[in-house]
C-alpha atoms as a PDB file:
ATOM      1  CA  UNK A   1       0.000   0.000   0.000  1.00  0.00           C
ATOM      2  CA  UNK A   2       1.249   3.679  -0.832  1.00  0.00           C
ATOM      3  CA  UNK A   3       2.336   5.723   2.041  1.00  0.00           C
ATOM      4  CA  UNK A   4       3.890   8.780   2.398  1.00  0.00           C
ATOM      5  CA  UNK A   5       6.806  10.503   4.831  1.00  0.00           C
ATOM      6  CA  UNK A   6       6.616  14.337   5.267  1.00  0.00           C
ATOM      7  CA  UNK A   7      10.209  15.568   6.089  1.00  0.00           C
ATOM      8  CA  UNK A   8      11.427  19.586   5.465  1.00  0.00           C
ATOM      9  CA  UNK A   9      13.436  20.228   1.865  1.00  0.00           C
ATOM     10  CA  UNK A  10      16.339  20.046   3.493  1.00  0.00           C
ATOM     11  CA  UNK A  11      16.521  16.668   4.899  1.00  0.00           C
ATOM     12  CA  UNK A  12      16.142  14.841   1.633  1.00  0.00           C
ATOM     13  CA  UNK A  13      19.769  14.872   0.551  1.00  0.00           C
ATOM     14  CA  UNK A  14      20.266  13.209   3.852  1.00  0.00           C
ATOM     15  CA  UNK A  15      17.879  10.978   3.190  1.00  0.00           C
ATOM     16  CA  UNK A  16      18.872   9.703  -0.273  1.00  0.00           C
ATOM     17  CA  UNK A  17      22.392   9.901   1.082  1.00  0.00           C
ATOM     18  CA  UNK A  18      22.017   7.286   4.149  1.00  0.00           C
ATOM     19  CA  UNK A  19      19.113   5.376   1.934  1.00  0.00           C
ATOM     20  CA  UNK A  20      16.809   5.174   4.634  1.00  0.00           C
ATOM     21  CA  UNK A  21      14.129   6.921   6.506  1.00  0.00           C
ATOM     22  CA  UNK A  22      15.620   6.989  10.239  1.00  0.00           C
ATOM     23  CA  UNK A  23      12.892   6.513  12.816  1.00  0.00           C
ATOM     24  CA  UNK A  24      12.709   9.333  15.193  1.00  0.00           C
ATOM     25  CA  UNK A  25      12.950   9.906  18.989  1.00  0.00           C
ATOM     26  CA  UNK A  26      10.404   7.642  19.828  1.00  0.00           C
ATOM     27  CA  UNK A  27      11.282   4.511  17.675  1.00  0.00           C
ATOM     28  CA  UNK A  28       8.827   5.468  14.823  1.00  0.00           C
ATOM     29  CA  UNK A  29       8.502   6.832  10.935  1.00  0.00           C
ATOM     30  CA  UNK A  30       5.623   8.664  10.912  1.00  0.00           C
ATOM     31  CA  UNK A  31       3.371   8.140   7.911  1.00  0.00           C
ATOM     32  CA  UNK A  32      -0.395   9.009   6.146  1.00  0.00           C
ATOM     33  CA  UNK A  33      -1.920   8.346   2.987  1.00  0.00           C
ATOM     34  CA  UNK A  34      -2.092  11.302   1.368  1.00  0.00           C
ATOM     35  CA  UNK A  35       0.909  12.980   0.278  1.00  0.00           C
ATOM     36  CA  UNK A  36      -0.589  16.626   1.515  1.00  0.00           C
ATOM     37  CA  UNK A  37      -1.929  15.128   4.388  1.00  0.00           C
ATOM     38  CA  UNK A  38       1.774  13.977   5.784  1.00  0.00           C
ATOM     39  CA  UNK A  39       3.110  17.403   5.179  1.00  0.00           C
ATOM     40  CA  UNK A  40       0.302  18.956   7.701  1.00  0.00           C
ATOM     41  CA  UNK A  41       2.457  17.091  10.089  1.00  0.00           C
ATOM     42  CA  UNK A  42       5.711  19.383   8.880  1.00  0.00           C
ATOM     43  CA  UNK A  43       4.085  22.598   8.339  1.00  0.00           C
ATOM     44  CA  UNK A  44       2.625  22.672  11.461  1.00  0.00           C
ATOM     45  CA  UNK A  45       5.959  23.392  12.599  1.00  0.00           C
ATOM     46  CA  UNK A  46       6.400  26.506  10.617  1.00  0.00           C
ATOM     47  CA  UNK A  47       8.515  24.238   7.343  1.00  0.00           C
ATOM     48  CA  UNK A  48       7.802  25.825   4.249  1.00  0.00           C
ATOM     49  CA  UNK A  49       9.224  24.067   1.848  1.00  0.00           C
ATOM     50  CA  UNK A  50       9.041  20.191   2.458  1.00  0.00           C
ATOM     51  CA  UNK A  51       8.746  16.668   0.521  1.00  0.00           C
ATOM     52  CA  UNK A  52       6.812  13.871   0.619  1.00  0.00           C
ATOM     53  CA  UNK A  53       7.860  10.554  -0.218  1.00  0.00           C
ATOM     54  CA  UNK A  54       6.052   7.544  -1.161  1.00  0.00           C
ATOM     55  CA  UNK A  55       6.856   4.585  -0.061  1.00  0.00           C
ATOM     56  CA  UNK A  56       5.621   0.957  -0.581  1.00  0.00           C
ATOM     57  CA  UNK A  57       4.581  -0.469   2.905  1.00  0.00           C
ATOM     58  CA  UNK A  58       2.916  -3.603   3.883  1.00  0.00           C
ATOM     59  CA  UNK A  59       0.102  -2.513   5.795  1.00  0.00           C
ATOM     60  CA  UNK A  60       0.561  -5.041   8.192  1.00  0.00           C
ATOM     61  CA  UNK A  61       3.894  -3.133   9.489  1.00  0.00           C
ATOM     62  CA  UNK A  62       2.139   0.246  10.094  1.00  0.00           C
ATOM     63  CA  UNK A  63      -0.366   1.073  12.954  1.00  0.00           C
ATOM     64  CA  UNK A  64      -2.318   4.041  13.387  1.00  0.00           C
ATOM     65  CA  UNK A  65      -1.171   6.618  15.601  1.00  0.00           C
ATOM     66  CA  UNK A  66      -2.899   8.481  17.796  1.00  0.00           C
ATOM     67  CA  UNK A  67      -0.634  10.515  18.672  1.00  0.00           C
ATOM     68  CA  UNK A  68      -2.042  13.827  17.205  1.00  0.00           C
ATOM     69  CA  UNK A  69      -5.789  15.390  17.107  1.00  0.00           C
ATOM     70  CA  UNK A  70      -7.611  13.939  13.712  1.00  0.00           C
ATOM     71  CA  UNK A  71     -10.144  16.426  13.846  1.00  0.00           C
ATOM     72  CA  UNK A  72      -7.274  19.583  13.883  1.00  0.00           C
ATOM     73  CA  UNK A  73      -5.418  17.217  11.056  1.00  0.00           C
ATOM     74  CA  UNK A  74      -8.253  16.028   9.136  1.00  0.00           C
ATOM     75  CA  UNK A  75      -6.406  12.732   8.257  1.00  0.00           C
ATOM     76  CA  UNK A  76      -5.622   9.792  10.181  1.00  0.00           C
ATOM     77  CA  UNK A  77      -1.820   8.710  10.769  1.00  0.00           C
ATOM     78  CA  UNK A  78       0.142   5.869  11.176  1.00  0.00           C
ATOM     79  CA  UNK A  79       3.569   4.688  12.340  1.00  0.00           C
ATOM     80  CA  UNK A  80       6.261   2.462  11.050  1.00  0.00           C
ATOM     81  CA  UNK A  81       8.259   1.078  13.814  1.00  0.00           C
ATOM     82  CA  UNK A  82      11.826   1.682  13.102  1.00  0.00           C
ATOM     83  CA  UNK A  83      13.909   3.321   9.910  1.00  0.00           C
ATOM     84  CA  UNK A  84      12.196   2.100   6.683  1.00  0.00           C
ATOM     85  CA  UNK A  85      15.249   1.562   4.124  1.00  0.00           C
ATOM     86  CA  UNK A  86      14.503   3.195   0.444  1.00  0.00           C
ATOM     87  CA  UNK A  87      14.626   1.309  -2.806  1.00  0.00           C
ATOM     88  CA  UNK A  88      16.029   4.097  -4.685  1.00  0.00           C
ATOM     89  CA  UNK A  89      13.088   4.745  -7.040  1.00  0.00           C
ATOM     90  CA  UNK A  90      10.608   6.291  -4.908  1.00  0.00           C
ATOM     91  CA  UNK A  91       8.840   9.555  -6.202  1.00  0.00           C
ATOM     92  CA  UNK A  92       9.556  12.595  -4.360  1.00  0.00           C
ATOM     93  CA  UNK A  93       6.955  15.210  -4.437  1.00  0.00           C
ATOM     94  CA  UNK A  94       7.860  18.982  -3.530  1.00  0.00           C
ATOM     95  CA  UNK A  95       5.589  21.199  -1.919  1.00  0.00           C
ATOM     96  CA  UNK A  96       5.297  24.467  -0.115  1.00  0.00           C
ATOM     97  CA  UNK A  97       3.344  26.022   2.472  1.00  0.00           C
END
């Protein structure tokens, strides 16, 4: 199933350069099923300019999270638990606030 991982512009090199999503503080990748909808999550925080990328996850290895308020959001979310290593060929979207 499609997913997608909101991150700010400039992480991506970082990304592509380690070839992997690292999880963050909590153990987690962070993930919905809209591209716009993960980069709520990001602008919230004031980003700008950010990226979405989609991924190919088994939905089996995602859970939703409920860590947030889906009625502020308007989408649901879900976690990944631990780094999710890239392929290479995922499509990067671009988008700003």
């Amino acid at each position: 199933m499609k997913f997608y991982h909101a991150t700010p512009k400039s992480n991506i090199g970082k990304i592509a350069r380690d070839g992997e999503i690292k999880a963050s503080w909590d153990g987690c990748v962070y993930l919905c099923k809209n591209a716009g909808d993960a980069c709520k999550f990001v602008a919230v925080r004031g980003v700008r300019d950010m990226c979405a990328i989609e991924l190919n996850i088994d939905e089996k290895d995602v859970e939703e999270s409920f860590d947030h308020s889906e009625d502020f959001f308007q989408c649901k979310a879900y976690a990944h638990k631990g780094g999710i290593a890239l392929e290479g060929t995922e499509t990067v979207y671009e988008f700003e606030a």
